[in-house]
N, C-alpha and C. Protein backbone atom coordinates (compact mmCIF):
# COMPACT_ATOMS: atom_id res chain seq x y z
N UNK A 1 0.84 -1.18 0.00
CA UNK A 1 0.00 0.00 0.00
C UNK A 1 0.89 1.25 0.00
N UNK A 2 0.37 2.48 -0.52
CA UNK A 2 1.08 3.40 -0.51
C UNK A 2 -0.06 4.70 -0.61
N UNK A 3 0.73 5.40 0.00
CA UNK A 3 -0.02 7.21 0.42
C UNK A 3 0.67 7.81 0.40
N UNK A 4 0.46 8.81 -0.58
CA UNK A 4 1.95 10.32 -0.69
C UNK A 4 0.91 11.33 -0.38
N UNK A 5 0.90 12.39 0.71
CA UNK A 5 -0.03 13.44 1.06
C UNK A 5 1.20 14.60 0.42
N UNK A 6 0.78 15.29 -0.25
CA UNK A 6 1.51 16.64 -0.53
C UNK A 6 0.20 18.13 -0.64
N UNK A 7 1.28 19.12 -1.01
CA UNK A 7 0.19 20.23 -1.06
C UNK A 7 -0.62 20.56 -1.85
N UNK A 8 -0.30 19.49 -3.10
CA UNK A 8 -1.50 19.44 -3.94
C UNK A 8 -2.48 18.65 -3.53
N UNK A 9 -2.41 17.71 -2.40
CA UNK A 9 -3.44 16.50 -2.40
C UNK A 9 -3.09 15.30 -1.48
N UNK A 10 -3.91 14.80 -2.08
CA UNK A 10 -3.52 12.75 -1.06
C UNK A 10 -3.88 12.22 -2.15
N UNK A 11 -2.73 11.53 -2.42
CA UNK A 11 -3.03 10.32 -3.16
C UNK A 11 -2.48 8.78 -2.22
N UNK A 12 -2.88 7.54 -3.39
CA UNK A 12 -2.59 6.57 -2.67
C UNK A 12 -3.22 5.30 -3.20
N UNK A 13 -2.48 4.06 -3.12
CA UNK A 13 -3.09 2.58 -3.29
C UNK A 13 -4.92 2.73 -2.53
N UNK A 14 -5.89 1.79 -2.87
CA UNK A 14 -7.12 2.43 -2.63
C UNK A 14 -6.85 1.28 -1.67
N UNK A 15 -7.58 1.46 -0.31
CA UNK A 15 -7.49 0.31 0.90
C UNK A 15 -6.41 -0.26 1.91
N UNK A 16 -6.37 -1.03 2.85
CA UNK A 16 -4.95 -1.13 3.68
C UNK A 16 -5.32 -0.69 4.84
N UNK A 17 -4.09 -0.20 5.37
CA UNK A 17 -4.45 0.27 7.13
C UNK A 17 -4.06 2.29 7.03
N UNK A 18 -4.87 2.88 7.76
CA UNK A 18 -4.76 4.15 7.62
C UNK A 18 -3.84 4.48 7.73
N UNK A 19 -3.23 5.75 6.75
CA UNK A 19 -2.28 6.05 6.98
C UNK A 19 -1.24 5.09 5.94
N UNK A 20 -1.26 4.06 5.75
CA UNK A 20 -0.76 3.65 4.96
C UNK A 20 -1.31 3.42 3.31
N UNK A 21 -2.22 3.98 2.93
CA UNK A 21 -3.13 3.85 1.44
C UNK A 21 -4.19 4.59 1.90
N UNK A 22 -4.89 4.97 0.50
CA UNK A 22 -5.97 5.85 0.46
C UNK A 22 -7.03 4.88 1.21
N UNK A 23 -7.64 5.04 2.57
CA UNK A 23 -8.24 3.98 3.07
C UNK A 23 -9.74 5.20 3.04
N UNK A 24 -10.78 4.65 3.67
CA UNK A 24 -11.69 6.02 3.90
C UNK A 24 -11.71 6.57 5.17
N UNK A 25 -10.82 6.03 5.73
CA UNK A 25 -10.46 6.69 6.88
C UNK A 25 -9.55 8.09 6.99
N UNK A 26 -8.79 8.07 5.59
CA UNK A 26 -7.61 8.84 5.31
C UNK A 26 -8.28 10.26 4.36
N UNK A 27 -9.31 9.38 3.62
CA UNK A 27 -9.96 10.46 2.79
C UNK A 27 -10.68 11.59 3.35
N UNK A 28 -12.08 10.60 4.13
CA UNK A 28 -12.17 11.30 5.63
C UNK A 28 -11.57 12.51 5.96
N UNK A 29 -10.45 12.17 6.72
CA UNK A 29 -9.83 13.45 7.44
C UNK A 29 -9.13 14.39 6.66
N UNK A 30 -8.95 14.22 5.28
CA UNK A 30 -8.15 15.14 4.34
C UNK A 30 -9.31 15.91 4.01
N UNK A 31 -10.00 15.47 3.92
CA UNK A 31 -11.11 16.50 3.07
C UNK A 31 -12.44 16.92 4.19
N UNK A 32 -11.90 16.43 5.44
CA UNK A 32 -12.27 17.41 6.61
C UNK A 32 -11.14 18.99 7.01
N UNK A 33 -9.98 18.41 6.87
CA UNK A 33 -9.19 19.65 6.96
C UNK A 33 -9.34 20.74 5.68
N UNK A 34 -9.40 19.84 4.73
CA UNK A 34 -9.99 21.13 3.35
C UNK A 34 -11.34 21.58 3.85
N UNK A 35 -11.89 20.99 4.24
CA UNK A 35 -13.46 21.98 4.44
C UNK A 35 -13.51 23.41 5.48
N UNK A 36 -12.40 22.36 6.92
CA UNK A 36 -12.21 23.34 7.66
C UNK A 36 -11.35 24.25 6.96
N UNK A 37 -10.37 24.52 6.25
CA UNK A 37 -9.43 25.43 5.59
C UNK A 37 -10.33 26.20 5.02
N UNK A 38 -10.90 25.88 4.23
CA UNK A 38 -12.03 26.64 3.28
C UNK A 38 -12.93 27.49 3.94
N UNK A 39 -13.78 26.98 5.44
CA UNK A 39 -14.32 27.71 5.90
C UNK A 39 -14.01 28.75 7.00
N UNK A 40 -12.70 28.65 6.87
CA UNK A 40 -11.47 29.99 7.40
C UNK A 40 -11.41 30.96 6.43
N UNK A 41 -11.62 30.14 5.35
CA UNK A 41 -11.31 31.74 4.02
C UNK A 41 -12.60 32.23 3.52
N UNK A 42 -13.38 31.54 3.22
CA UNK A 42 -14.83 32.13 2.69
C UNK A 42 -15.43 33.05 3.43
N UNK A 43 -16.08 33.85 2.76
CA UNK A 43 -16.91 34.89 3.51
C UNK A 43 -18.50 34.31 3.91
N UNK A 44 -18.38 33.45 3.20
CA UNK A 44 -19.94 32.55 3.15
C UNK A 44 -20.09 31.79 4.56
N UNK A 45 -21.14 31.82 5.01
CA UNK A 45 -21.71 30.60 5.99
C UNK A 45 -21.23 29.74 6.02
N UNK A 46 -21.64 28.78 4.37
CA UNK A 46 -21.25 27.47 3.78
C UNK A 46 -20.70 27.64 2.57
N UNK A 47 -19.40 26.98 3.00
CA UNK A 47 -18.81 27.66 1.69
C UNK A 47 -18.83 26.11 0.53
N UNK A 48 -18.72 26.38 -0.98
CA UNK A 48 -19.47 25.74 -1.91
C UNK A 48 -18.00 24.94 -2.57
N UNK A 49 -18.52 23.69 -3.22
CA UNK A 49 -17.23 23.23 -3.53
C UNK A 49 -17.31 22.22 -5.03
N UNK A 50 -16.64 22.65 -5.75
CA UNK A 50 -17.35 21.89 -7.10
C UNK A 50 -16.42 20.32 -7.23
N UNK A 51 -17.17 19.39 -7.42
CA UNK A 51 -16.39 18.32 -7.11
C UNK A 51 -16.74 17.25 -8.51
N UNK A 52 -15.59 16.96 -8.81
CA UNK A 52 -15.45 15.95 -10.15
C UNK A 52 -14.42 14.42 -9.74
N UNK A 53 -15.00 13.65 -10.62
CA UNK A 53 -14.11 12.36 -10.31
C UNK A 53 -13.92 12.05 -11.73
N UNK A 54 -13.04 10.62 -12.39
CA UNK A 54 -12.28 10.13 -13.43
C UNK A 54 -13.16 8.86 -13.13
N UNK A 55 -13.20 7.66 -14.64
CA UNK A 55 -13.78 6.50 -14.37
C UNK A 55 -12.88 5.57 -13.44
N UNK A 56 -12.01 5.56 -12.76
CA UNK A 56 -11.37 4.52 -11.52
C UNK A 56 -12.64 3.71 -11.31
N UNK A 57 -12.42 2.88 -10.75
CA UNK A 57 -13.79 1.57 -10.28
C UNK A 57 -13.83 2.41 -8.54
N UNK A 58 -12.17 2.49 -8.29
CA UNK A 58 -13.11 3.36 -6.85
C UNK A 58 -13.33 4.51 -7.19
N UNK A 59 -13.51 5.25 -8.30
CA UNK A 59 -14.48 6.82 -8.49
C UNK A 59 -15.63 7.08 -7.32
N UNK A 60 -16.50 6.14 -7.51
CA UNK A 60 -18.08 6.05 -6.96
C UNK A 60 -17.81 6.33 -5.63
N UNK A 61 -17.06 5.10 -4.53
CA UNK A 61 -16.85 5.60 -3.07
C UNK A 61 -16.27 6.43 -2.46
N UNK A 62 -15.06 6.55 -3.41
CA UNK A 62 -14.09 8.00 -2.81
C UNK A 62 -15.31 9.11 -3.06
N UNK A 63 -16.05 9.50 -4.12
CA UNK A 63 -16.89 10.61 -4.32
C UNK A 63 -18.32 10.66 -3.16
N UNK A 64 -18.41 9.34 -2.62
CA UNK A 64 -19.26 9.67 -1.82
C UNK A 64 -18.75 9.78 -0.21
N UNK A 65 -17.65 9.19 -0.32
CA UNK A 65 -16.72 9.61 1.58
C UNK A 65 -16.93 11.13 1.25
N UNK A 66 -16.09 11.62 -0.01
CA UNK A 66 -15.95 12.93 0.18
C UNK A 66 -17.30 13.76 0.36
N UNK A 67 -18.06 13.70 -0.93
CA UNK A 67 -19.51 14.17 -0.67
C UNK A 67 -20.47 14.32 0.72
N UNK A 68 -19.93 13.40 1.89
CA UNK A 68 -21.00 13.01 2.59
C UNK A 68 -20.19 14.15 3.78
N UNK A 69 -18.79 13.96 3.98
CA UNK A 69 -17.87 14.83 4.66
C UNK A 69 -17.81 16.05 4.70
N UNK A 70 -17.65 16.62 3.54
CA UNK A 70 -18.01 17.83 2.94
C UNK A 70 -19.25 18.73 3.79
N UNK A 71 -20.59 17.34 3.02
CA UNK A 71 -21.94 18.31 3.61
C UNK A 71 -22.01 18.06 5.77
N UNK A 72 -21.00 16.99 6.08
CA UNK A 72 -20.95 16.97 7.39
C UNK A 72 -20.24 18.28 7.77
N UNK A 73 -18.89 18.62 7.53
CA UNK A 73 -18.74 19.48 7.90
C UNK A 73 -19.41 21.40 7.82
N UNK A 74 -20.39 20.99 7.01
CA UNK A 74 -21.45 22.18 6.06
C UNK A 74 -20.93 22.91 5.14
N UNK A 75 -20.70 22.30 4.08
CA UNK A 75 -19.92 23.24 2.95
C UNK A 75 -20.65 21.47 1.63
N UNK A 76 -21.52 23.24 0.45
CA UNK A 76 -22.16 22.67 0.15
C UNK A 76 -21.66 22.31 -1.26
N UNK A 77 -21.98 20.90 -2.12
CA UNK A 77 -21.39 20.24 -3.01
C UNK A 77 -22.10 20.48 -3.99
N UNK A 78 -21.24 20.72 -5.36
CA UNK A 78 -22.01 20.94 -6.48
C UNK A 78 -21.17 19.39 -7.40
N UNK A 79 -22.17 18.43 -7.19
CA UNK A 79 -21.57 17.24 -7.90
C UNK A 79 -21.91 16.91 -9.48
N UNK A 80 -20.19 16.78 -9.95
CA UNK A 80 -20.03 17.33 -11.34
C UNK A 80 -20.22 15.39 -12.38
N UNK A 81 -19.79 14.58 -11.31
CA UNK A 81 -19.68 12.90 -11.77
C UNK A 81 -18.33 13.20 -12.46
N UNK A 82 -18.53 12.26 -13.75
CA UNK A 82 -17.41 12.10 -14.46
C UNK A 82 -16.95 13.25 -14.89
N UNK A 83 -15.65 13.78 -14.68
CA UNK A 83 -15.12 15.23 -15.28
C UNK A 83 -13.67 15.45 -15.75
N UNK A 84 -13.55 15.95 -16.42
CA UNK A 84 -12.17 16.03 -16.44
C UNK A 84 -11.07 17.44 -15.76
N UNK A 85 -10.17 16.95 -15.33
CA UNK A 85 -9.32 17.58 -14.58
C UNK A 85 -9.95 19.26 -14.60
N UNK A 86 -9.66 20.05 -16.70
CA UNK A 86 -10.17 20.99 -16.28
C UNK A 86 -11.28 21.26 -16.70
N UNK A 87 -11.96 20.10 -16.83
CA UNK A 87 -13.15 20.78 -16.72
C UNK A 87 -13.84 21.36 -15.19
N UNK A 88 -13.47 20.58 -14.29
CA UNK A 88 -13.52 21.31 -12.63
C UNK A 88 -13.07 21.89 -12.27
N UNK A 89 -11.96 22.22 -12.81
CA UNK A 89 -11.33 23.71 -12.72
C UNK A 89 -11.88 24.80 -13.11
N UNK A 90 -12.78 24.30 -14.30
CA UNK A 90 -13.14 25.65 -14.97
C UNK A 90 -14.94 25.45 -14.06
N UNK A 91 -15.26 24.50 -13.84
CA UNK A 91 -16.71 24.65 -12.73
C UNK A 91 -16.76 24.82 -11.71
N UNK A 92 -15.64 25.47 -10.92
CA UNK A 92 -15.60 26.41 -9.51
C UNK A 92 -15.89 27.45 -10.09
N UNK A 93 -14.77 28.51 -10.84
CA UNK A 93 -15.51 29.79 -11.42
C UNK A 93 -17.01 29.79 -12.05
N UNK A 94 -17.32 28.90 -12.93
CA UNK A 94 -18.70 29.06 -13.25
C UNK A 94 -19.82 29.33 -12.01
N UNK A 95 -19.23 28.49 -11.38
CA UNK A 95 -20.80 28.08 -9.80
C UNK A 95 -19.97 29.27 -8.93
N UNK A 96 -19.08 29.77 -9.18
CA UNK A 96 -18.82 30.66 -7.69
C UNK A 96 -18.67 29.92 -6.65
N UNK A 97 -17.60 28.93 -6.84
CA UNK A 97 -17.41 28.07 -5.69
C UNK A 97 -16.05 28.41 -4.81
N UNK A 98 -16.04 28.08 -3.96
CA UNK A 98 -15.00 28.53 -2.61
C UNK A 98 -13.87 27.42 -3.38
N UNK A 99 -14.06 26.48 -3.88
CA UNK A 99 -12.74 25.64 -4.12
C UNK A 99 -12.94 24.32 -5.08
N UNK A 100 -12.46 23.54 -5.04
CA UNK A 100 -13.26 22.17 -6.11
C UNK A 100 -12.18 20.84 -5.59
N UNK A 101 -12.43 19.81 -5.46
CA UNK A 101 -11.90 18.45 -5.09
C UNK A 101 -11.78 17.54 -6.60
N UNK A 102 -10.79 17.42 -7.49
CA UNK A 102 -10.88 16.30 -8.60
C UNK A 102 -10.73 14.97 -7.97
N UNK A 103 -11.53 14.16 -7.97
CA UNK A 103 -10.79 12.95 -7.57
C UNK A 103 -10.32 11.85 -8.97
N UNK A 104 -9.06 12.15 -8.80
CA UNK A 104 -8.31 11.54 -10.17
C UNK A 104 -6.70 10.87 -9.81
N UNK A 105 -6.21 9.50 -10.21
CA UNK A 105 -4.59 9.90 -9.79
C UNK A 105 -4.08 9.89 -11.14
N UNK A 106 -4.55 10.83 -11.93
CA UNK A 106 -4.02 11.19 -12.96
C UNK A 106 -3.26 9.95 -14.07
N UNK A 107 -1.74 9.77 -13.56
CA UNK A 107 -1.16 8.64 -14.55
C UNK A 107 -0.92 7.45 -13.94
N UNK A 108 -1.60 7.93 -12.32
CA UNK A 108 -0.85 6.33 -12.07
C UNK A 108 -1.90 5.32 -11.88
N UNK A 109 -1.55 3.63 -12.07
CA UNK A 109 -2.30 2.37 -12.46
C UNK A 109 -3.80 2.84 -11.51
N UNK A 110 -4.89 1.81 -12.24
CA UNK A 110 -6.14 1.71 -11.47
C UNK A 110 -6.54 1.55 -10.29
N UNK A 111 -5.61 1.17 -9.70
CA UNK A 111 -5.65 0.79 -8.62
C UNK A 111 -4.96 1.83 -7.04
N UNK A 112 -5.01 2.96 -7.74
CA UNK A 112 -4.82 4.29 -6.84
C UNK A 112 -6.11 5.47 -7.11
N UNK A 113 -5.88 5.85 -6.41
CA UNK A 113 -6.72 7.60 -6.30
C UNK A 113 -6.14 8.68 -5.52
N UNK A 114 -6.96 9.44 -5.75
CA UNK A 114 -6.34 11.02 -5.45
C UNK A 114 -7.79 12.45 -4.63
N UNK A 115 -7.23 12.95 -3.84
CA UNK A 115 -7.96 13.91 -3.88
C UNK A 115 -7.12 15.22 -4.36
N UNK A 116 -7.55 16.04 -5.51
CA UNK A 116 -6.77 16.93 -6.00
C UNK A 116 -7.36 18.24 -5.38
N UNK A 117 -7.10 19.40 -4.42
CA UNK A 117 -7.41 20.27 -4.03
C UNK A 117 -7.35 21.61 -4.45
N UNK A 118 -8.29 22.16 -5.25
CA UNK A 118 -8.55 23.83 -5.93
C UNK A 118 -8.93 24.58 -5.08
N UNK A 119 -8.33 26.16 -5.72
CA UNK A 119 -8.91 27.03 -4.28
C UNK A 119 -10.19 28.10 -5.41
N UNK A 120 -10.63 28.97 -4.89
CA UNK A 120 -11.53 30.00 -5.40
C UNK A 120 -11.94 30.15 -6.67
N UNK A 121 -10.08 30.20 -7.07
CA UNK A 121 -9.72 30.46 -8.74
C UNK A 121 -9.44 29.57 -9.97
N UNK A 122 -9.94 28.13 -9.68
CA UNK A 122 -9.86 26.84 -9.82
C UNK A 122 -8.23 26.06 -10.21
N UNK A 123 -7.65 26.95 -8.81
CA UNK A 123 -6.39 26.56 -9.36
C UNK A 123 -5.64 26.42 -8.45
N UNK A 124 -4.68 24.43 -8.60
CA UNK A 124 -4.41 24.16 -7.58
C UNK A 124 -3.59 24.98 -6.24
N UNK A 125 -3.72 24.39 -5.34
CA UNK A 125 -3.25 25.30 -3.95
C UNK A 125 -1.78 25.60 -3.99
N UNK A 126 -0.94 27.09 -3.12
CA UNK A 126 -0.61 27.11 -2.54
C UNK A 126 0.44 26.41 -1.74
N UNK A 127 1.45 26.55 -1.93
CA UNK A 127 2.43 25.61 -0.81
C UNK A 127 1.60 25.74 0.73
N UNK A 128 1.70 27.09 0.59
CA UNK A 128 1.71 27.73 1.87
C UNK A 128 0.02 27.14 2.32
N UNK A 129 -1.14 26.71 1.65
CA UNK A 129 -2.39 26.75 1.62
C UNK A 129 -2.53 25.30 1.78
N UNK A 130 -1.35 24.43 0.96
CA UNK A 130 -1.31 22.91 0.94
C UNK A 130 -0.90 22.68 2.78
N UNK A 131 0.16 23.00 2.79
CA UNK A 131 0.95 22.82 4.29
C UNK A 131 -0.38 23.41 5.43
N UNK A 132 -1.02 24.60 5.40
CA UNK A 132 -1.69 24.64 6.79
C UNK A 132 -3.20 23.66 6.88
N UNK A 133 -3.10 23.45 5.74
CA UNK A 133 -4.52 21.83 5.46
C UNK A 133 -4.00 21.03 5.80
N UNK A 134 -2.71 20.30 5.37
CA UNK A 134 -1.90 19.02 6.30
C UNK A 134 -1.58 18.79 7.15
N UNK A 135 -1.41 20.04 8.29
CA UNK A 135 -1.66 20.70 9.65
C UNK A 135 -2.71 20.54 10.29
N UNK A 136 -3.91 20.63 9.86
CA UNK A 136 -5.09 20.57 10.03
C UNK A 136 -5.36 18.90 9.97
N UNK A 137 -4.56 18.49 9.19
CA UNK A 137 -5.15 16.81 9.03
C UNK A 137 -4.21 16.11 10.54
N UNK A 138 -3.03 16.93 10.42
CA UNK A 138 -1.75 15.98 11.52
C UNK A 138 -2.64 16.15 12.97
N UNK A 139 -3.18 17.62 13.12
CA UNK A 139 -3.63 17.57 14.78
C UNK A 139 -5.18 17.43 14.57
N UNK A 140 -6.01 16.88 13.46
CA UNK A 140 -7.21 16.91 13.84
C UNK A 140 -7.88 18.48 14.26
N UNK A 141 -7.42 19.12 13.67
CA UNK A 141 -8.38 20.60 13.46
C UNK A 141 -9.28 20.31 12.26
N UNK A 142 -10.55 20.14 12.61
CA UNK A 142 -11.64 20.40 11.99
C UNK A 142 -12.86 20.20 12.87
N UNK A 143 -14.15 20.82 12.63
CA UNK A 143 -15.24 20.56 13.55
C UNK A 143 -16.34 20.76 12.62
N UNK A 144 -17.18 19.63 12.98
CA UNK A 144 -18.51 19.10 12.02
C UNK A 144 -19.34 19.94 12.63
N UNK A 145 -20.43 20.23 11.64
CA UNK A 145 -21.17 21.32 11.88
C UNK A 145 -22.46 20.29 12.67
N UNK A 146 -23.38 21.15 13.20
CA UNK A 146 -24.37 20.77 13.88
C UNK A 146 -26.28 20.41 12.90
N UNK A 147 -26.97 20.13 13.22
CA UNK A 147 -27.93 19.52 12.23
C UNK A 147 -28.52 20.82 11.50
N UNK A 148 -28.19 22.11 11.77
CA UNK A 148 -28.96 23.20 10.97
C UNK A 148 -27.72 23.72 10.46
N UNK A 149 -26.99 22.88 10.31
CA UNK A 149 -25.96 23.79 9.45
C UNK A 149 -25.00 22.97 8.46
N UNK A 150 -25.42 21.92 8.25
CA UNK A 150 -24.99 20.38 7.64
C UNK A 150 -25.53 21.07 5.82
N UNK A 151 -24.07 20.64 4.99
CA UNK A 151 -24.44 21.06 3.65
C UNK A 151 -25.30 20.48 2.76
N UNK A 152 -25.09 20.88 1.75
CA UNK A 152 -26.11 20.10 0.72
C UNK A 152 -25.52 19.35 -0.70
N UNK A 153 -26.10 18.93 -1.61
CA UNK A 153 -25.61 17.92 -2.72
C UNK A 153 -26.39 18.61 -3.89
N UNK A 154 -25.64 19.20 -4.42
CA UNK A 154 -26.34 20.00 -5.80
C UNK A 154 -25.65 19.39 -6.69
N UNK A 155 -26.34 18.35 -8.04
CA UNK A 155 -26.17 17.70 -9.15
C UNK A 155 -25.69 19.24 -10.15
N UNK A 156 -24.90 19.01 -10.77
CA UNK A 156 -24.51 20.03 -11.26
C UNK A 156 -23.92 19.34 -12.53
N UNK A 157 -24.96 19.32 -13.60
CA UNK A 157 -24.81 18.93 -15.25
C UNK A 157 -24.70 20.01 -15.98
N UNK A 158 -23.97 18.76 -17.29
CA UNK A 158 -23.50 20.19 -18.20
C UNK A 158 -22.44 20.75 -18.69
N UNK A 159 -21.69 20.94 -17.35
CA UNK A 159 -20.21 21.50 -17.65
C UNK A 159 -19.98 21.05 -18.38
N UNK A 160 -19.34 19.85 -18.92
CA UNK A 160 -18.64 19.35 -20.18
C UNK A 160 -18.93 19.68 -21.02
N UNK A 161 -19.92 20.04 -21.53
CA UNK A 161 -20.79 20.25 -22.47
C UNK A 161 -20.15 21.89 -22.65
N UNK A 162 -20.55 22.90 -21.46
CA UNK A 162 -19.85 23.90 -21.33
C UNK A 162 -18.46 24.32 -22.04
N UNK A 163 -17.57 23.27 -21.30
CA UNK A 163 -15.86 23.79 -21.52
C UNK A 163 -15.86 23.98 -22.70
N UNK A 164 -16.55 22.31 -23.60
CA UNK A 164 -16.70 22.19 -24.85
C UNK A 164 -16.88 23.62 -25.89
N UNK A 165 -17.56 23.75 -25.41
CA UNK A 165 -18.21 25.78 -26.49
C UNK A 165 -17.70 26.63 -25.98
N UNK A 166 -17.11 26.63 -24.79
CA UNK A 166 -15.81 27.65 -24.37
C UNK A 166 -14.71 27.55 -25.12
N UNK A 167 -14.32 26.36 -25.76
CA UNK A 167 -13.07 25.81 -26.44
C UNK A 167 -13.37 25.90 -27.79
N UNK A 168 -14.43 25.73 -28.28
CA UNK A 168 -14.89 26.62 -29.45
C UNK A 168 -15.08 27.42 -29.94
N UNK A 169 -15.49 28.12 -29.11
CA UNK A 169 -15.67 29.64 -29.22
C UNK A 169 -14.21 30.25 -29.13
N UNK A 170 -13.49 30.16 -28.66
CA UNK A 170 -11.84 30.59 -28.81
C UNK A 170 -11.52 30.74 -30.55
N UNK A 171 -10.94 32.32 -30.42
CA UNK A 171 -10.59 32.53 -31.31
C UNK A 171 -9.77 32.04 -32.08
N UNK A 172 -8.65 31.32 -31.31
CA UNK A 172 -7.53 30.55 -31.92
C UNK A 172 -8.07 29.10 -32.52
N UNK A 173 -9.39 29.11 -32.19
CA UNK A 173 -9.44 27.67 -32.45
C UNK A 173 -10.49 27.61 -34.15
N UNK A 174 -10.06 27.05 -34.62
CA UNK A 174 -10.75 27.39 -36.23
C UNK A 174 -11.72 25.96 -36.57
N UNK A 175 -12.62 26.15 -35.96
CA UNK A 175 -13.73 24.96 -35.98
C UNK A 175 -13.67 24.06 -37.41
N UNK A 176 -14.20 24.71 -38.38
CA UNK A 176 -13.85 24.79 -40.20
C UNK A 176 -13.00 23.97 -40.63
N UNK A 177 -11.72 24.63 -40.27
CA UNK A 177 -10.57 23.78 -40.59
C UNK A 177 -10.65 22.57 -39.70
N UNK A 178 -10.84 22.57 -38.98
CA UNK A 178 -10.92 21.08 -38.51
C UNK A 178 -11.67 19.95 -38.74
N UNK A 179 -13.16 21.07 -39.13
CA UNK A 179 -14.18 20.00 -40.13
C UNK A 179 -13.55 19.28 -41.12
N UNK A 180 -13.01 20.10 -41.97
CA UNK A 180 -12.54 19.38 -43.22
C UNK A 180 -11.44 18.70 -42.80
N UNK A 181 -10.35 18.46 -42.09
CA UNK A 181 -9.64 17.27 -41.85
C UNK A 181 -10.36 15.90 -41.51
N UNK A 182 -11.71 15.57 -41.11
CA UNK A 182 -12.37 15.00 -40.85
C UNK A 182 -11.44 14.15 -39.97
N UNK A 183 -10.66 14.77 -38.50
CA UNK A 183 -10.36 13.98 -37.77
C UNK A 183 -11.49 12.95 -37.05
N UNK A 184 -10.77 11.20 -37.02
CA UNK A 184 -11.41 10.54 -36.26
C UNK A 184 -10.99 10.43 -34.51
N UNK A 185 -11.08 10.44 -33.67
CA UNK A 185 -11.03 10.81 -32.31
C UNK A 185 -11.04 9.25 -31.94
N UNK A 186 -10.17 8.81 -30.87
CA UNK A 186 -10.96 7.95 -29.91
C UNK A 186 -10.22 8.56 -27.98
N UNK A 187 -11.75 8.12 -27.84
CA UNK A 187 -11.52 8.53 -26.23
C UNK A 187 -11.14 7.55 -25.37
N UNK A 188 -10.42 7.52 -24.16
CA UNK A 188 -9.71 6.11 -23.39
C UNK A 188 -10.22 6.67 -21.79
């Protein structure tokens, strides 16, 4: 098993003993210290968090430890499902969100995951922003909110669809000419 926590994130083998692999025990408390971090900086009550995952087979449970944590600690989820890296980057600015969670481990085998941590500007954290969240995870600083103040789960469709005509609409990009190459695409 293996777990590398840095200031971009936690990643890690999925399962094992805490602390040693992404267990949900580990996910848990990482993305309790991001909530608490977040709700140090927001001006909001509940501050909002746009959250995307990759097809991994553990996609589904890591997205719901996090999801359920999130609205425990009261900071409310705009759940994006399958997304790509930026496309959740670019769906914090859209929703006006306090920050966004990818859960992706990018290149490494199936059998790992990641929580990737965005701030305001959908763009990853901070040394300085990574380190006082890992702080927060080492001494257990965070505190769950109480039953009138517990977040919420907002389905949030579309985006892709979005980036898509954002990336079109770019001037540099010459739709036309690309018609007529009649590129064939495959997606993995």
């Amino acid at each position: 098993m293996s777990l590398v926590v840095s200031i971009s994130g936690i990643r890690g083998t999925i399962g094992g003993i805490p602390g040693e692999g992404l267990t949900p025990v580990d996910t848990v408390q990482f993305a309790s210290a991001y909530a608490a971090w977040l709700k140090e900086k927001s001006n909001r009550e509940r501050p909002a968090v746009a959250l995307g995952r990759d097809a991994r087979i553990s996609g589904p449970m890591v997205e719901q430890l996090v999801t359920a944590t999130l609205t425990a600690m009261g900071v409310d989820v705009f759940r994006l499902g399958m997304a790509t890296t930026p496309t959740v980057e670019m769906a914090v600015t859209e929703i006006g969100a306090d920050g966004g969670i990818i859960l992706t481990a990018s290149h490494n085998p199936g059998h790992w995951n990641a929580l990737k941590l965005l701030n305001e500007k959908g763009e990853f954290l901070s040394a300085a922003d990574g380190n006082v969240i890992m702080e927060k995870v080492r001494k257990g600083d965070f505190r769950y909110a109480d039953i009138k103040n517990l977040g919420t789960v907002k389905p949030f469709e579309g985006m892709d669809i979005k980036h898509i005509d954002r990336v079109i609409g770019l001037d540099l990009v010459d739709v036309e000419k690309i018609r007529e190459k009649k590129y064939r695409v495959v997606i993995d």
